[in-house]
C-alpha atoms as a PDB file:
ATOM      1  CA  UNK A   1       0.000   0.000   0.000  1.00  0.00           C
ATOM      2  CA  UNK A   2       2.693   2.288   0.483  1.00  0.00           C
ATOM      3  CA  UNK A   3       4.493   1.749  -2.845  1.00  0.00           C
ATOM      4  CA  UNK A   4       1.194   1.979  -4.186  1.00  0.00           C
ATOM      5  CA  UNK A   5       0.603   5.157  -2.370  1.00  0.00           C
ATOM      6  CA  UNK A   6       4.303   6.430  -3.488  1.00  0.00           C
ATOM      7  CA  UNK A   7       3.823   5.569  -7.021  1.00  0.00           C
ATOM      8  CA  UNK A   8       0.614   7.648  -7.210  1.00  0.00           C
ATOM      9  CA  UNK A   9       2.283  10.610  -5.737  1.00  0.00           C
ATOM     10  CA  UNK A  10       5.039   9.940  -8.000  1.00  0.00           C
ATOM     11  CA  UNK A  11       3.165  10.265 -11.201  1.00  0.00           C
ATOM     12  CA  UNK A  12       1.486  13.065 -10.225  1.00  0.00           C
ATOM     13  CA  UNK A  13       4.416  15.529  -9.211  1.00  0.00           C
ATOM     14  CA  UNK A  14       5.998  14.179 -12.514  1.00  0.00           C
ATOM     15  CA  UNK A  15       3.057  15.167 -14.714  1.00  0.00           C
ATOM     16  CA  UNK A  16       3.235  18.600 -12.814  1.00  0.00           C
ATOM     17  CA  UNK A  17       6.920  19.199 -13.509  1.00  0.00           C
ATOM     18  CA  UNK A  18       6.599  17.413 -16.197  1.00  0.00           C
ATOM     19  CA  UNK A  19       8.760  20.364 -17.908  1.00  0.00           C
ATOM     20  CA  UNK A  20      11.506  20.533 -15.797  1.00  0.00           C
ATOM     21  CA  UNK A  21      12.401  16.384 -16.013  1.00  0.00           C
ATOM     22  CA  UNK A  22      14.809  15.043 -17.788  1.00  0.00           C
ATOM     23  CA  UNK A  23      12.299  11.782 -18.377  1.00  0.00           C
ATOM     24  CA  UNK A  24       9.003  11.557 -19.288  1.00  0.00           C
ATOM     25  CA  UNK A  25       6.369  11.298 -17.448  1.00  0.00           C
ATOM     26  CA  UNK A  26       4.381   8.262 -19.069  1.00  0.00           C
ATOM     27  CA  UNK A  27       6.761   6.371 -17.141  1.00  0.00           C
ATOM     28  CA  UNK A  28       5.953   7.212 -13.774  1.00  0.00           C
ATOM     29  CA  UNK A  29       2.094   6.865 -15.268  1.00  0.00           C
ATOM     30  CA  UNK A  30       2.725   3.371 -16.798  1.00  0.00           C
ATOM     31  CA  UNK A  31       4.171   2.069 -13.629  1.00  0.00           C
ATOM     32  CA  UNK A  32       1.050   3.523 -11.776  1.00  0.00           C
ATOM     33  CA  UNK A  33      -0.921   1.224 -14.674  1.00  0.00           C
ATOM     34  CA  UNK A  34       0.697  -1.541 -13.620  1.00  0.00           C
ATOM     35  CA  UNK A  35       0.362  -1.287 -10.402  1.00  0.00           C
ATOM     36  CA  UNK A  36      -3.139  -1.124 -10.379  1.00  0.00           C
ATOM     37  CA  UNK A  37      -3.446  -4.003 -12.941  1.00  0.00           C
ATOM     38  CA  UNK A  38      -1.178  -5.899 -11.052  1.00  0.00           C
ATOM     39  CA  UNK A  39      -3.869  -5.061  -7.944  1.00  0.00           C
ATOM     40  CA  UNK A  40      -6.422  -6.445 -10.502  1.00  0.00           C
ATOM     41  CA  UNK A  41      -4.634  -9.587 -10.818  1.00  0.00           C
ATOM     42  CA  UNK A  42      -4.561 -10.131  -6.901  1.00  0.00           C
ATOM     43  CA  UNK A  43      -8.048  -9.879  -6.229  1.00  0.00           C
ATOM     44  CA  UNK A  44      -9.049 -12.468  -9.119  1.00  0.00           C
ATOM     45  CA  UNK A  45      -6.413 -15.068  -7.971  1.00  0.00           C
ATOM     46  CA  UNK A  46      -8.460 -15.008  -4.628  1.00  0.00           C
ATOM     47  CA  UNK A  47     -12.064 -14.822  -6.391  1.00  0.00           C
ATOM     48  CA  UNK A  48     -10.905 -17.345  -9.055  1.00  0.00           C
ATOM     49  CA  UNK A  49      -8.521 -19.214  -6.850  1.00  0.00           C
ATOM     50  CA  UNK A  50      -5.858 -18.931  -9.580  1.00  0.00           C
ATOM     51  CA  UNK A  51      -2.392 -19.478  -8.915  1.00  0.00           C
ATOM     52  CA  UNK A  52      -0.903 -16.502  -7.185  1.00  0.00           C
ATOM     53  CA  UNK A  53       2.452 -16.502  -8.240  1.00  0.00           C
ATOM     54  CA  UNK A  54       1.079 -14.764 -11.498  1.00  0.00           C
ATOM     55  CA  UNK A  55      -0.233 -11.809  -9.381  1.00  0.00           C
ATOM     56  CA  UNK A  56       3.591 -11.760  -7.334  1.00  0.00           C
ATOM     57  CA  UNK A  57       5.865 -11.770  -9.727  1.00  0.00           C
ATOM     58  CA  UNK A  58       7.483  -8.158  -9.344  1.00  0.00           C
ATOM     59  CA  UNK A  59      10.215  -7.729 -12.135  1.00  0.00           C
ATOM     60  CA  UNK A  60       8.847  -5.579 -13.763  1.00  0.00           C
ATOM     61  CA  UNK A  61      10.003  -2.619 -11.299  1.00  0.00           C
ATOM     62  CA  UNK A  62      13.782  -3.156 -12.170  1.00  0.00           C
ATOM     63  CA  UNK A  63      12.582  -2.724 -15.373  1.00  0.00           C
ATOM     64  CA  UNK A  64      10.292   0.096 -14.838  1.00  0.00           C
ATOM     65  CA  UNK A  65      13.639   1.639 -13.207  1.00  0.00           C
ATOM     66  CA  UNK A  66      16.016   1.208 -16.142  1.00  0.00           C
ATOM     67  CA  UNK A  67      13.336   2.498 -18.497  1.00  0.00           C
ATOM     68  CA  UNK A  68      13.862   5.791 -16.775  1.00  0.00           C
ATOM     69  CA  UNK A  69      17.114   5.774 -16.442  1.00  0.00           C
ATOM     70  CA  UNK A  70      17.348   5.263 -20.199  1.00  0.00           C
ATOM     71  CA  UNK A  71      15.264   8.554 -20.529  1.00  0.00           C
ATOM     72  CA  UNK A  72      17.706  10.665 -18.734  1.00  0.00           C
ATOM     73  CA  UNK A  73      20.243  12.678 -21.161  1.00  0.00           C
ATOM     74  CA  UNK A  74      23.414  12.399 -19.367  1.00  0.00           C
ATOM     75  CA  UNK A  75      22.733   8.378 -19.504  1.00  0.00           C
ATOM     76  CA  UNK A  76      21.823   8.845 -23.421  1.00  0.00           C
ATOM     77  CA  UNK A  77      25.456  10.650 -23.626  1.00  0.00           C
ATOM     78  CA  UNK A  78      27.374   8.510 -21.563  1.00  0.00           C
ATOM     79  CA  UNK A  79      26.957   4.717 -22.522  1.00  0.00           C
ATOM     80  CA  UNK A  80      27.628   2.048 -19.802  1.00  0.00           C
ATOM     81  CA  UNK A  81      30.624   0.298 -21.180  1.00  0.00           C
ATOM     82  CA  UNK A  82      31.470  -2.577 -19.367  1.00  0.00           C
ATOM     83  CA  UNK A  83      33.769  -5.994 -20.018  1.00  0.00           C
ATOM     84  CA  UNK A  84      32.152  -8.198 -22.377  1.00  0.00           C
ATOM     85  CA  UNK A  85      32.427 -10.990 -19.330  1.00  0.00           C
ATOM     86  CA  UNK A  86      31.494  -8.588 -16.650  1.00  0.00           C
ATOM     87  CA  UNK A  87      28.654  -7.889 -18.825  1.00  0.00           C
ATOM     88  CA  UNK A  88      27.318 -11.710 -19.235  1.00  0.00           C
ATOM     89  CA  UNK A  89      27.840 -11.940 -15.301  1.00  0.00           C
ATOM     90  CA  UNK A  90      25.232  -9.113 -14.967  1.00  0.00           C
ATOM     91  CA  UNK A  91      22.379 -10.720 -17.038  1.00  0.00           C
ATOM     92  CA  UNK A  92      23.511 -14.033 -15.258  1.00  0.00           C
ATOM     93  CA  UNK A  93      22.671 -12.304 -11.750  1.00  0.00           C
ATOM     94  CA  UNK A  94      19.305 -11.033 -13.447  1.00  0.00           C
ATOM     95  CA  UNK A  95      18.792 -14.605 -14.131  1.00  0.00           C
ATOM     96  CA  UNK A  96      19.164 -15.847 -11.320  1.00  0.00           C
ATOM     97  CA  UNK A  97      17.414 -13.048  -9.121  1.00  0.00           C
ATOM     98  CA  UNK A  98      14.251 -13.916 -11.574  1.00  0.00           C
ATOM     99  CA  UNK A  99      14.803 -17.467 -10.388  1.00  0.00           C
ATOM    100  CA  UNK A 100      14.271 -15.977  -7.226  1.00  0.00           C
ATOM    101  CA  UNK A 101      11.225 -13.693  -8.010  1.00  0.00           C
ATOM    102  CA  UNK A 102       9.628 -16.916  -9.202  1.00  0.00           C
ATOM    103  CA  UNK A 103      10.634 -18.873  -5.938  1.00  0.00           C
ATOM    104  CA  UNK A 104       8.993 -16.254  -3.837  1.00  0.00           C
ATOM    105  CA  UNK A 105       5.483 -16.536  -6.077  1.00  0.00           C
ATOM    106  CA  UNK A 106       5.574 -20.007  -6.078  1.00  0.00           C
ATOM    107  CA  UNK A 107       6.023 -20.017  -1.942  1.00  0.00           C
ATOM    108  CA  UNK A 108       2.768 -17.494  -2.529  1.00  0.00           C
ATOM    109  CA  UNK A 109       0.951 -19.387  -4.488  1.00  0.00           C
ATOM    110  CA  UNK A 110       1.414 -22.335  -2.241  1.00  0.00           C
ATOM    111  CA  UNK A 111       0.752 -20.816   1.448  1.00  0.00           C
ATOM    112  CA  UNK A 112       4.127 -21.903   2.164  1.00  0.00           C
ATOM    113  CA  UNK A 113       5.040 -18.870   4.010  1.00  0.00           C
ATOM    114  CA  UNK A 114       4.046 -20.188   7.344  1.00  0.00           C
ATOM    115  CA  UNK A 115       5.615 -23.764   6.817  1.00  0.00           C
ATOM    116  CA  UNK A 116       8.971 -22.915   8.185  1.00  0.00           C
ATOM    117  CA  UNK A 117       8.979 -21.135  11.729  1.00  0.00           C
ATOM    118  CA  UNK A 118      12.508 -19.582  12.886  1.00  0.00           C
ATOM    119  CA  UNK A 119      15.259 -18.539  11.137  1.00  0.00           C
ATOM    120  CA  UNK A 120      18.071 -19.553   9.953  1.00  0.00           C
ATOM    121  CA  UNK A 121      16.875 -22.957  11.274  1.00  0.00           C
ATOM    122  CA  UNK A 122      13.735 -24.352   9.781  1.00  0.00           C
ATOM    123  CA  UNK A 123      10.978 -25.627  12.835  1.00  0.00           C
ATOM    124  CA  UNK A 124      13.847 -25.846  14.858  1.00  0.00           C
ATOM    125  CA  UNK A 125      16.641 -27.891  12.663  1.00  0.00           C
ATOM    126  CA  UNK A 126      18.781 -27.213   9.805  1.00  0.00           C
ATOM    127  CA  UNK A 127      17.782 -29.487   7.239  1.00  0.00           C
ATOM    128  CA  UNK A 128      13.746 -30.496   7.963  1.00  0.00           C
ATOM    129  CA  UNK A 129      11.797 -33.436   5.750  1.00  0.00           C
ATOM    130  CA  UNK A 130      11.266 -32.094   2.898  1.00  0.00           C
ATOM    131  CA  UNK A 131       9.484 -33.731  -0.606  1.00  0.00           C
ATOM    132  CA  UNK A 132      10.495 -31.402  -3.511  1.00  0.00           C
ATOM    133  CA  UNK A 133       8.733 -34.104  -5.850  1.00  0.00           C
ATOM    134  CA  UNK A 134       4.937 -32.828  -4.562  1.00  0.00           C
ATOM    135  CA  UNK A 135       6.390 -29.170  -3.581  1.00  0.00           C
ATOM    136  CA  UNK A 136       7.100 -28.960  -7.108  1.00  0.00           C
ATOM    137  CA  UNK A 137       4.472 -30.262  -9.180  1.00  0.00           C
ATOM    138  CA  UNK A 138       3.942 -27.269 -11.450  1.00  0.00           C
ATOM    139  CA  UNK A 139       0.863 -28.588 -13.454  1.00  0.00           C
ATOM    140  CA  UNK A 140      -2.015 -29.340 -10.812  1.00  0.00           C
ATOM    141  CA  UNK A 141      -4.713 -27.693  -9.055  1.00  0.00           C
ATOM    142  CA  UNK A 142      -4.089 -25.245  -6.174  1.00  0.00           C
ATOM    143  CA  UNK A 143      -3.200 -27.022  -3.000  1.00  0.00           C
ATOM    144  CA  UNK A 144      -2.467 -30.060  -4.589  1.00  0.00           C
ATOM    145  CA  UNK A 145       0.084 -32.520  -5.008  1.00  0.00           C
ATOM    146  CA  UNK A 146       0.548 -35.147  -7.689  1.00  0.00           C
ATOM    147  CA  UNK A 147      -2.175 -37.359  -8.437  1.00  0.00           C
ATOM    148  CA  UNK A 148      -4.399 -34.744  -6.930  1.00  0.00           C
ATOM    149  CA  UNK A 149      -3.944 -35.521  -3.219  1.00  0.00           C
ATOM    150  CA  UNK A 150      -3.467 -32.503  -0.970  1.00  0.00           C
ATOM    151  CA  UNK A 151       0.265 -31.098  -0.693  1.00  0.00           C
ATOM    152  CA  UNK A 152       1.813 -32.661   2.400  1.00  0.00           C
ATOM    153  CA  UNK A 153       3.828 -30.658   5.109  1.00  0.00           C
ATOM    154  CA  UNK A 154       6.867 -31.647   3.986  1.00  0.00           C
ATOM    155  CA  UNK A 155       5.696 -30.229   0.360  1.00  0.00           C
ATOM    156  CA  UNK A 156       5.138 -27.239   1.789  1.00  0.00           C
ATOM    157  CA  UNK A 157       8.434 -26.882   4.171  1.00  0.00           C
ATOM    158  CA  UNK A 158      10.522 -27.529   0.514  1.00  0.00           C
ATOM    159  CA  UNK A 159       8.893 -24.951  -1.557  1.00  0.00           C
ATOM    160  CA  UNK A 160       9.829 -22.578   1.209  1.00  0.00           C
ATOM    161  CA  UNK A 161      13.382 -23.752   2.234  1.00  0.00           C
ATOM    162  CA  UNK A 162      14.352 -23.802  -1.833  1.00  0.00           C
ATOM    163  CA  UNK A 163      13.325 -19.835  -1.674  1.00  0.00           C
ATOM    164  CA  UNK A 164      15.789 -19.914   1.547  1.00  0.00           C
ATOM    165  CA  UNK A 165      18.636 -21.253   0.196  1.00  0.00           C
ATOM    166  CA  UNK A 166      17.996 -19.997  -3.507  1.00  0.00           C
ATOM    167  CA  UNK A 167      17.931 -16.313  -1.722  1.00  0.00           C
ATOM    168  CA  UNK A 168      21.605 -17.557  -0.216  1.00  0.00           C
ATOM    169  CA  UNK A 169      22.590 -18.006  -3.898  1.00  0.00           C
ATOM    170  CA  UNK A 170      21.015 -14.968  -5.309  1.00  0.00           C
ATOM    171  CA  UNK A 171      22.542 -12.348  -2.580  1.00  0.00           C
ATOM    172  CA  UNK A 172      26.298 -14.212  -3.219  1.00  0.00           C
ATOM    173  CA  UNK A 173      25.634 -13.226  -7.072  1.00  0.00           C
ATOM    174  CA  UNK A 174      24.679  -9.755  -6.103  1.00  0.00           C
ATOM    175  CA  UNK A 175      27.612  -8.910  -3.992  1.00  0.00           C
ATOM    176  CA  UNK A 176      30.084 -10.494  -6.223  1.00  0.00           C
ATOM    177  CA  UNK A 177      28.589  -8.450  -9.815  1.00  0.00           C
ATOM    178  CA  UNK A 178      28.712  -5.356  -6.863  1.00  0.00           C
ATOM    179  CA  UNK A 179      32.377  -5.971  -6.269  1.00  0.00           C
ATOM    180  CA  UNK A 180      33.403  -6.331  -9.667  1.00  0.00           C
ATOM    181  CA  UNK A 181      31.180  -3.240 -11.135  1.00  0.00           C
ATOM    182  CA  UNK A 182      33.232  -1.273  -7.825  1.00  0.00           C
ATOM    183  CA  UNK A 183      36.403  -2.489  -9.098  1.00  0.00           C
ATOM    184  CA  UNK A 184      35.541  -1.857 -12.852  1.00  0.00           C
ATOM    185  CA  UNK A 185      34.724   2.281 -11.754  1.00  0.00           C
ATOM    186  CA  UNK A 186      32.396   2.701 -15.005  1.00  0.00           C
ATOM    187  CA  UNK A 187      31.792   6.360 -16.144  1.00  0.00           C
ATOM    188  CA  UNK A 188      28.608   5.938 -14.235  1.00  0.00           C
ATOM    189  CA  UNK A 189      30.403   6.226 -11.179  1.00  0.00           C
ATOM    190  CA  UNK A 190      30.416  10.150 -12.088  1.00  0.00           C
ATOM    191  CA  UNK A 191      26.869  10.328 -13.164  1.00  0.00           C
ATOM    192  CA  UNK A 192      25.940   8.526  -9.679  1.00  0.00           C
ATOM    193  CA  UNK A 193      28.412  10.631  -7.573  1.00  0.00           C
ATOM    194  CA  UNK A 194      30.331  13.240  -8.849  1.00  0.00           C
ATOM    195  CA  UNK A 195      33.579  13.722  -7.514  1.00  0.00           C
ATOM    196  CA  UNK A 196      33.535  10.539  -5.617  1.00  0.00           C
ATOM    197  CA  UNK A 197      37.054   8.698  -5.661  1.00  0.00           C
ATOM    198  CA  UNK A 198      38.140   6.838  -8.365  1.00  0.00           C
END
Protein backbone atom coordinates (compact mmCIF):
# COMPACT_ATOMS: atom_id res chain seq x y z
CA UNK A 1 0.00 0.00 0.00
CA UNK A 2 2.69 2.29 0.48
CA UNK A 3 4.49 1.75 -2.84
CA UNK A 4 1.19 1.98 -4.19
CA UNK A 5 0.60 5.16 -2.37
CA UNK A 6 4.30 6.43 -3.49
CA UNK A 7 3.82 5.57 -7.02
CA UNK A 8 0.61 7.65 -7.21
CA UNK A 9 2.28 10.61 -5.74
CA UNK A 10 5.04 9.94 -8.00
CA UNK A 11 3.16 10.26 -11.20
CA UNK A 12 1.49 13.07 -10.23
CA UNK A 13 4.42 15.53 -9.21
CA UNK A 14 6.00 14.18 -12.51
CA UNK A 15 3.06 15.17 -14.71
CA UNK A 16 3.24 18.60 -12.81
CA UNK A 17 6.92 19.20 -13.51
CA UNK A 18 6.60 17.41 -16.20
CA UNK A 19 8.76 20.36 -17.91
CA UNK A 20 11.51 20.53 -15.80
CA UNK A 21 12.40 16.38 -16.01
CA UNK A 22 14.81 15.04 -17.79
CA UNK A 23 12.30 11.78 -18.38
CA UNK A 24 9.00 11.56 -19.29
CA UNK A 25 6.37 11.30 -17.45
CA UNK A 26 4.38 8.26 -19.07
CA UNK A 27 6.76 6.37 -17.14
CA UNK A 28 5.95 7.21 -13.77
CA UNK A 29 2.09 6.86 -15.27
CA UNK A 30 2.72 3.37 -16.80
CA UNK A 31 4.17 2.07 -13.63
CA UNK A 32 1.05 3.52 -11.78
CA UNK A 33 -0.92 1.22 -14.67
CA UNK A 34 0.70 -1.54 -13.62
CA UNK A 35 0.36 -1.29 -10.40
CA UNK A 36 -3.14 -1.12 -10.38
CA UNK A 37 -3.45 -4.00 -12.94
CA UNK A 38 -1.18 -5.90 -11.05
CA UNK A 39 -3.87 -5.06 -7.94
CA UNK A 40 -6.42 -6.44 -10.50
CA UNK A 41 -4.63 -9.59 -10.82
CA UNK A 42 -4.56 -10.13 -6.90
CA UNK A 43 -8.05 -9.88 -6.23
CA UNK A 44 -9.05 -12.47 -9.12
CA UNK A 45 -6.41 -15.07 -7.97
CA UNK A 46 -8.46 -15.01 -4.63
CA UNK A 47 -12.06 -14.82 -6.39
CA UNK A 48 -10.90 -17.35 -9.06
CA UNK A 49 -8.52 -19.21 -6.85
CA UNK A 50 -5.86 -18.93 -9.58
CA UNK A 51 -2.39 -19.48 -8.92
CA UNK A 52 -0.90 -16.50 -7.18
CA UNK A 53 2.45 -16.50 -8.24
CA UNK A 54 1.08 -14.76 -11.50
CA UNK A 55 -0.23 -11.81 -9.38
CA UNK A 56 3.59 -11.76 -7.33
CA UNK A 57 5.86 -11.77 -9.73
CA UNK A 58 7.48 -8.16 -9.34
CA UNK A 59 10.22 -7.73 -12.14
CA UNK A 60 8.85 -5.58 -13.76
CA UNK A 61 10.00 -2.62 -11.30
CA UNK A 62 13.78 -3.16 -12.17
CA UNK A 63 12.58 -2.72 -15.37
CA UNK A 64 10.29 0.10 -14.84
CA UNK A 65 13.64 1.64 -13.21
CA UNK A 66 16.02 1.21 -16.14
CA UNK A 67 13.34 2.50 -18.50
CA UNK A 68 13.86 5.79 -16.78
CA UNK A 69 17.11 5.77 -16.44
CA UNK A 70 17.35 5.26 -20.20
CA UNK A 71 15.26 8.55 -20.53
CA UNK A 72 17.71 10.66 -18.73
CA UNK A 73 20.24 12.68 -21.16
CA UNK A 74 23.41 12.40 -19.37
CA UNK A 75 22.73 8.38 -19.50
CA UNK A 76 21.82 8.84 -23.42
CA UNK A 77 25.46 10.65 -23.63
CA UNK A 78 27.37 8.51 -21.56
CA UNK A 79 26.96 4.72 -22.52
CA UNK A 80 27.63 2.05 -19.80
CA UNK A 81 30.62 0.30 -21.18
CA UNK A 82 31.47 -2.58 -19.37
CA UNK A 83 33.77 -5.99 -20.02
CA UNK A 84 32.15 -8.20 -22.38
CA UNK A 85 32.43 -10.99 -19.33
CA UNK A 86 31.49 -8.59 -16.65
CA UNK A 87 28.65 -7.89 -18.83
CA UNK A 88 27.32 -11.71 -19.24
CA UNK A 89 27.84 -11.94 -15.30
CA UNK A 90 25.23 -9.11 -14.97
CA UNK A 91 22.38 -10.72 -17.04
CA UNK A 92 23.51 -14.03 -15.26
CA UNK A 93 22.67 -12.30 -11.75
CA UNK A 94 19.31 -11.03 -13.45
CA UNK A 95 18.79 -14.60 -14.13
CA UNK A 96 19.16 -15.85 -11.32
CA UNK A 97 17.41 -13.05 -9.12
CA UNK A 98 14.25 -13.92 -11.57
CA UNK A 99 14.80 -17.47 -10.39
CA UNK A 100 14.27 -15.98 -7.23
CA UNK A 101 11.23 -13.69 -8.01
CA UNK A 102 9.63 -16.92 -9.20
CA UNK A 103 10.63 -18.87 -5.94
CA UNK A 104 8.99 -16.25 -3.84
CA UNK A 105 5.48 -16.54 -6.08
CA UNK A 106 5.57 -20.01 -6.08
CA UNK A 107 6.02 -20.02 -1.94
CA UNK A 108 2.77 -17.49 -2.53
CA UNK A 109 0.95 -19.39 -4.49
CA UNK A 110 1.41 -22.34 -2.24
CA UNK A 111 0.75 -20.82 1.45
CA UNK A 112 4.13 -21.90 2.16
CA UNK A 113 5.04 -18.87 4.01
CA UNK A 114 4.05 -20.19 7.34
CA UNK A 115 5.61 -23.76 6.82
CA UNK A 116 8.97 -22.91 8.18
CA UNK A 117 8.98 -21.13 11.73
CA UNK A 118 12.51 -19.58 12.89
CA UNK A 119 15.26 -18.54 11.14
CA UNK A 120 18.07 -19.55 9.95
CA UNK A 121 16.88 -22.96 11.27
CA UNK A 122 13.74 -24.35 9.78
CA UNK A 123 10.98 -25.63 12.83
CA UNK A 124 13.85 -25.85 14.86
CA UNK A 125 16.64 -27.89 12.66
CA UNK A 126 18.78 -27.21 9.80
CA UNK A 127 17.78 -29.49 7.24
CA UNK A 128 13.75 -30.50 7.96
CA UNK A 129 11.80 -33.44 5.75
CA UNK A 130 11.27 -32.09 2.90
CA UNK A 131 9.48 -33.73 -0.61
CA UNK A 132 10.50 -31.40 -3.51
CA UNK A 133 8.73 -34.10 -5.85
CA UNK A 134 4.94 -32.83 -4.56
CA UNK A 135 6.39 -29.17 -3.58
CA UNK A 136 7.10 -28.96 -7.11
CA UNK A 137 4.47 -30.26 -9.18
CA UNK A 138 3.94 -27.27 -11.45
CA UNK A 139 0.86 -28.59 -13.45
CA UNK A 140 -2.01 -29.34 -10.81
CA UNK A 141 -4.71 -27.69 -9.06
CA UNK A 142 -4.09 -25.24 -6.17
CA UNK A 143 -3.20 -27.02 -3.00
CA UNK A 144 -2.47 -30.06 -4.59
CA UNK A 145 0.08 -32.52 -5.01
CA UNK A 146 0.55 -35.15 -7.69
CA UNK A 147 -2.18 -37.36 -8.44
CA UNK A 148 -4.40 -34.74 -6.93
CA UNK A 149 -3.94 -35.52 -3.22
CA UNK A 150 -3.47 -32.50 -0.97
CA UNK A 151 0.27 -31.10 -0.69
CA UNK A 152 1.81 -32.66 2.40
CA UNK A 153 3.83 -30.66 5.11
CA UNK A 154 6.87 -31.65 3.99
CA UNK A 155 5.70 -30.23 0.36
CA UNK A 156 5.14 -27.24 1.79
CA UNK A 157 8.43 -26.88 4.17
CA UNK A 158 10.52 -27.53 0.51
CA UNK A 159 8.89 -24.95 -1.56
CA UNK A 160 9.83 -22.58 1.21
CA UNK A 161 13.38 -23.75 2.23
CA UNK A 162 14.35 -23.80 -1.83
CA UNK A 163 13.32 -19.84 -1.67
CA UNK A 164 15.79 -19.91 1.55
CA UNK A 165 18.64 -21.25 0.20
CA UNK A 166 18.00 -20.00 -3.51
CA UNK A 167 17.93 -16.31 -1.72
CA UNK A 168 21.61 -17.56 -0.22
CA UNK A 169 22.59 -18.01 -3.90
CA UNK A 170 21.02 -14.97 -5.31
CA UNK A 171 22.54 -12.35 -2.58
CA UNK A 172 26.30 -14.21 -3.22
CA UNK A 173 25.63 -13.23 -7.07
CA UNK A 174 24.68 -9.75 -6.10
CA UNK A 175 27.61 -8.91 -3.99
CA UNK A 176 30.08 -10.49 -6.22
CA UNK A 177 28.59 -8.45 -9.82
CA UNK A 178 28.71 -5.36 -6.86
CA UNK A 179 32.38 -5.97 -6.27
CA UNK A 180 33.40 -6.33 -9.67
CA UNK A 181 31.18 -3.24 -11.13
CA UNK A 182 33.23 -1.27 -7.83
CA UNK A 183 36.40 -2.49 -9.10
CA UNK A 184 35.54 -1.86 -12.85
CA UNK A 185 34.72 2.28 -11.75
CA UNK A 186 32.40 2.70 -15.01
CA UNK A 187 31.79 6.36 -16.14
CA UNK A 188 28.61 5.94 -14.24
CA UNK A 189 30.40 6.23 -11.18
CA UNK A 190 30.42 10.15 -12.09
CA UNK A 191 26.87 10.33 -13.16
CA UNK A 192 25.94 8.53 -9.68
CA UNK A 193 28.41 10.63 -7.57
CA UNK A 194 30.33 13.24 -8.85
CA UNK A 195 33.58 13.72 -7.51
CA UNK A 196 33.53 10.54 -5.62
CA UNK A 197 37.05 8.70 -5.66
CA UNK A 198 38.14 6.84 -8.36
Amino acid sequence: MTVGALILVMAVASWSQRKRLPFSPWWPTLTLVWVVVQGLFGKYTVTLKLYRWWSRCTCWRPAAAGLLAAQHATFRQRPLALPAGLRRGAWAVLALLGVQIALGGWVSSNYAVLACTGFPQCNGTWWPAMDFGHGFTLLRGLGEGRAGAGLTFEALVAVHMAHRLFAVIAMAALLWLAWRLWRVRAPWCDVLAPGWPR
